[in-house]
N, C-alpha and C. Protein backbone atom coordinates (compact mmCIF):
# COMPACT_ATOMS: atom_id res chain seq x y z
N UNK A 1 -41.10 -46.37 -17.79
CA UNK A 1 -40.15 -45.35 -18.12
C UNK A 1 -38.81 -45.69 -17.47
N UNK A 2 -37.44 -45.59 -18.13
CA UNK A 2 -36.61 -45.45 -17.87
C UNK A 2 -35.82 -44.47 -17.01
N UNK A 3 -34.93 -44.71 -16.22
CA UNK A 3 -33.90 -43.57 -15.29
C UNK A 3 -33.04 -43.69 -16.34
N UNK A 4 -32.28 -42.42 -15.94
CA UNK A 4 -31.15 -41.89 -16.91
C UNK A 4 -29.94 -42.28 -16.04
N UNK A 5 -29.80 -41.91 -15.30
CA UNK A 5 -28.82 -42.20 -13.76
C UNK A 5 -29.23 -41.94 -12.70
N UNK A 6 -28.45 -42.77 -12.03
CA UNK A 6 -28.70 -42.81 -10.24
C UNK A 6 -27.88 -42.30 -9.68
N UNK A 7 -27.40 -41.65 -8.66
CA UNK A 7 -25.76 -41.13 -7.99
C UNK A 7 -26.60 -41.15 -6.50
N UNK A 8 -25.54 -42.00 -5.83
CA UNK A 8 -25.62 -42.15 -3.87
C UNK A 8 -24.55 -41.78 -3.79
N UNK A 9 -24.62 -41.11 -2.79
CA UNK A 9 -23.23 -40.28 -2.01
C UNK A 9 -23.78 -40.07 -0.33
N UNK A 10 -23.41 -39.82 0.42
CA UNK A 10 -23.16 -39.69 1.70
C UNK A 10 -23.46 -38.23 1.89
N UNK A 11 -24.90 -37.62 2.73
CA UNK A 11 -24.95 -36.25 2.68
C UNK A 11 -24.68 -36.39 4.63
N UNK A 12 -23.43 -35.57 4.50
CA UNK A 12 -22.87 -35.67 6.10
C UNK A 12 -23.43 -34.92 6.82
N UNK A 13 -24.28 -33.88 6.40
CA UNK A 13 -25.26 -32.81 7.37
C UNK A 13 -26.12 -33.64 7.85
N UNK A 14 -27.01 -34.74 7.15
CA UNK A 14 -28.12 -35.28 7.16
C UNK A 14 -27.59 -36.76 7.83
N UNK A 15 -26.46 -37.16 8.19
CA UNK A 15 -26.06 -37.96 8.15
C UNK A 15 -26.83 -38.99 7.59
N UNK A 16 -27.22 -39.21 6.37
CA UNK A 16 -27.79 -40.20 5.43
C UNK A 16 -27.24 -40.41 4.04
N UNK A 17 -27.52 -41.72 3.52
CA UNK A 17 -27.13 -41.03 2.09
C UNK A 17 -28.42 -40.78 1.43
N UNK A 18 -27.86 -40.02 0.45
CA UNK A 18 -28.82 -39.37 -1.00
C UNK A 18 -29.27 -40.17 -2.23
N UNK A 19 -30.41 -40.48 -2.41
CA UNK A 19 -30.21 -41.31 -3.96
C UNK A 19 -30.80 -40.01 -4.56
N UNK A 20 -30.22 -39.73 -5.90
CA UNK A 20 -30.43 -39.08 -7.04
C UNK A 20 -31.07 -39.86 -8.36
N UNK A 21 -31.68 -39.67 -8.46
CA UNK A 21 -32.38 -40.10 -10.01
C UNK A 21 -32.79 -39.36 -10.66
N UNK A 22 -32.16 -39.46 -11.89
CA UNK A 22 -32.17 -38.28 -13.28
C UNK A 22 -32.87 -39.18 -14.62
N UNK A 23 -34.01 -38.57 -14.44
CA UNK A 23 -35.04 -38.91 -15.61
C UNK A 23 -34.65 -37.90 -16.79
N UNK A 24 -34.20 -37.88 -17.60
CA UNK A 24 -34.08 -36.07 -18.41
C UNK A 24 -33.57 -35.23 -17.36
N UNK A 25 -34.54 -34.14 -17.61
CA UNK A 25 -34.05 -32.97 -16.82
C UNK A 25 -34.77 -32.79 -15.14
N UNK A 26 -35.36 -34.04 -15.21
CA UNK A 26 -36.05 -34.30 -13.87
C UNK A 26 -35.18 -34.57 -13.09
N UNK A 27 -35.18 -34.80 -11.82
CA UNK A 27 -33.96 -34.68 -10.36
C UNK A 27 -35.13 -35.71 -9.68
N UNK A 28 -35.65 -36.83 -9.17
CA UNK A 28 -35.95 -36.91 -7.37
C UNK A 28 -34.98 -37.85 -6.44
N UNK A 29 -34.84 -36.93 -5.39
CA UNK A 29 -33.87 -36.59 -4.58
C UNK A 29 -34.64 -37.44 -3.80
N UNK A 30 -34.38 -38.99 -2.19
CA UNK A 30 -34.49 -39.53 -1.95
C UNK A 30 -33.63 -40.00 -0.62
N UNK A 31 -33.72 -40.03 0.50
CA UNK A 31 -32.74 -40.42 1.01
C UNK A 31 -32.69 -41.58 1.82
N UNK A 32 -31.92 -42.33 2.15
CA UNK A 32 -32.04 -43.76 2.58
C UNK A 32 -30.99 -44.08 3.99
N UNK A 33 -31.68 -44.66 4.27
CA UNK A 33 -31.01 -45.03 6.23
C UNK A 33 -29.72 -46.34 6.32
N UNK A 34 -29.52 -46.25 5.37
CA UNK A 34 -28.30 -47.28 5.37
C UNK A 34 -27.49 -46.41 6.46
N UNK A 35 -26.87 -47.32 6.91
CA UNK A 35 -25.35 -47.23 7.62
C UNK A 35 -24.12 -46.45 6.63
N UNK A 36 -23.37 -45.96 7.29
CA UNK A 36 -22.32 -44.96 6.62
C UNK A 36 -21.45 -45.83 5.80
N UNK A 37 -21.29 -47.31 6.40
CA UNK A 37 -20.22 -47.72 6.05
C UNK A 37 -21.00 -48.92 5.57
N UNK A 38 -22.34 -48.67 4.94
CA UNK A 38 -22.75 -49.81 3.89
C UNK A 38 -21.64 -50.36 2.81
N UNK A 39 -21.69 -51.41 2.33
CA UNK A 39 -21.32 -51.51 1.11
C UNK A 39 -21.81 -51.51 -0.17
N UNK A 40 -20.93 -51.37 -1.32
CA UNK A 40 -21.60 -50.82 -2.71
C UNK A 40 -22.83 -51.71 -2.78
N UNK A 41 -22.70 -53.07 -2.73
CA UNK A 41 -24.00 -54.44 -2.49
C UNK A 41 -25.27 -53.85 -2.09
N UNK A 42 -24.92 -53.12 -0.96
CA UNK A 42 -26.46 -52.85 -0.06
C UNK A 42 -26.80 -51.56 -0.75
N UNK A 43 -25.76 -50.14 -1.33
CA UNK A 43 -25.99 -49.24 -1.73
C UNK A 43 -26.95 -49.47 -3.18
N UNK A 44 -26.45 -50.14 -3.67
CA UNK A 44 -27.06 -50.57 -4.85
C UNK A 44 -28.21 -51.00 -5.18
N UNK A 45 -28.56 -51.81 -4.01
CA UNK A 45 -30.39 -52.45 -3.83
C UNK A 45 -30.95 -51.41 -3.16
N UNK A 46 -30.56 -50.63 -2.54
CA UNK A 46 -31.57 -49.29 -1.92
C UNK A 46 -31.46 -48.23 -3.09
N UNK A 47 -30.39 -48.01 -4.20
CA UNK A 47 -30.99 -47.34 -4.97
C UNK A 47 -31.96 -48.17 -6.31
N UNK A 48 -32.01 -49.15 -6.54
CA UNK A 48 -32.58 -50.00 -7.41
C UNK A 48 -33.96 -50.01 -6.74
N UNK A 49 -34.00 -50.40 -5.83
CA UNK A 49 -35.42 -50.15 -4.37
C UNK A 49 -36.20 -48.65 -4.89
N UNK A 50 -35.61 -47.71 -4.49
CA UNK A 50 -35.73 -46.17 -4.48
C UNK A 50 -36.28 -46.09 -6.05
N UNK A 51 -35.64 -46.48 -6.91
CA UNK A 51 -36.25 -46.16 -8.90
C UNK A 51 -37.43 -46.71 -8.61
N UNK A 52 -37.09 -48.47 -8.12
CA UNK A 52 -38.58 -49.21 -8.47
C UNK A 52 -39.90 -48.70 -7.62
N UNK A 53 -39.52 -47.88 -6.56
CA UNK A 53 -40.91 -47.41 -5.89
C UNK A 53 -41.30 -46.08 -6.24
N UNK A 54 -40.32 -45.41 -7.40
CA UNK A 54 -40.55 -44.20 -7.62
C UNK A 54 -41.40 -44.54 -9.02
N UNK A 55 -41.41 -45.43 -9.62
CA UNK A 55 -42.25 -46.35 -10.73
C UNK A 55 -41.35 -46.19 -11.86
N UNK A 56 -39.66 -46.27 -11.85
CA UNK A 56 -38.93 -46.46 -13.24
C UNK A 56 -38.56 -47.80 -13.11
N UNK A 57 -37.74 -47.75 -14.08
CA UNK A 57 -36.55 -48.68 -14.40
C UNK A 57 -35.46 -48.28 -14.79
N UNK A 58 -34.34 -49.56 -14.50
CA UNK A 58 -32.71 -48.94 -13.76
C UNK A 58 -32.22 -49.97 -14.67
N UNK A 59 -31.18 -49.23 -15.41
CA UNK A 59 -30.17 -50.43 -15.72
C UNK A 59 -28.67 -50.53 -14.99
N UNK A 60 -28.61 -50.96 -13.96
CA UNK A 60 -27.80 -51.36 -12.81
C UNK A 60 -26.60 -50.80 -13.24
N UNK A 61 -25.98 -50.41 -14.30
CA UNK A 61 -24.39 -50.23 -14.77
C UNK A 61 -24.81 -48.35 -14.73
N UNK A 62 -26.19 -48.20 -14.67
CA UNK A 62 -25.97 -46.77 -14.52
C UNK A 62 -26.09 -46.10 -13.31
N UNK A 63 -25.97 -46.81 -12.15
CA UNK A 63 -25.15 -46.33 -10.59
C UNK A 63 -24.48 -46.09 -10.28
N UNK A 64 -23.83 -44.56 -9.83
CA UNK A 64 -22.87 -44.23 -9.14
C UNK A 64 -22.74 -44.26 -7.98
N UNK A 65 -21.48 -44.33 -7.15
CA UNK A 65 -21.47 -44.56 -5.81
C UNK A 65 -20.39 -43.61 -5.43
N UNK A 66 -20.61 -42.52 -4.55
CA UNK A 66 -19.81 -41.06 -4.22
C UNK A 66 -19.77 -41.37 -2.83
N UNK A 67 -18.08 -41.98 -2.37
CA UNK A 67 -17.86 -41.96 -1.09
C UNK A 67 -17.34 -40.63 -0.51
């Protein structure tokens, strides 16, 4: 099965960021220990990481990145 989109952003309460993955009207919410000041490179393989262990597939152009 396919993801619809991904969106990482920086949740500053949690100091972590968030991966979002939107299957349809499905949401799972995910969060990952990168460093604040990762770059898009590393953001990108922890959300590609995050789909593939959640058991989808990602087509890489549908990642957002919310600094």
């Amino acid at each position: 099965m396919r993801a619809d989109h991904v969106d990482v952003s920086w949740e500053s309460d949690k100091k972590k960021w968030l991966v979002r993955v939107r299957i349809g009207e499905e949401v799972i919410r995910r969060h990952c220990n990168m460093p604040k000041d990762a770059d898009d490179a590393q953001l990108r393989s922890a959300a590609e990481k995050t789909v593939s262990d959640e058991g989808y597939e990602l087509d890489p152009a549908q990642i957002s990145i919310t600094r």
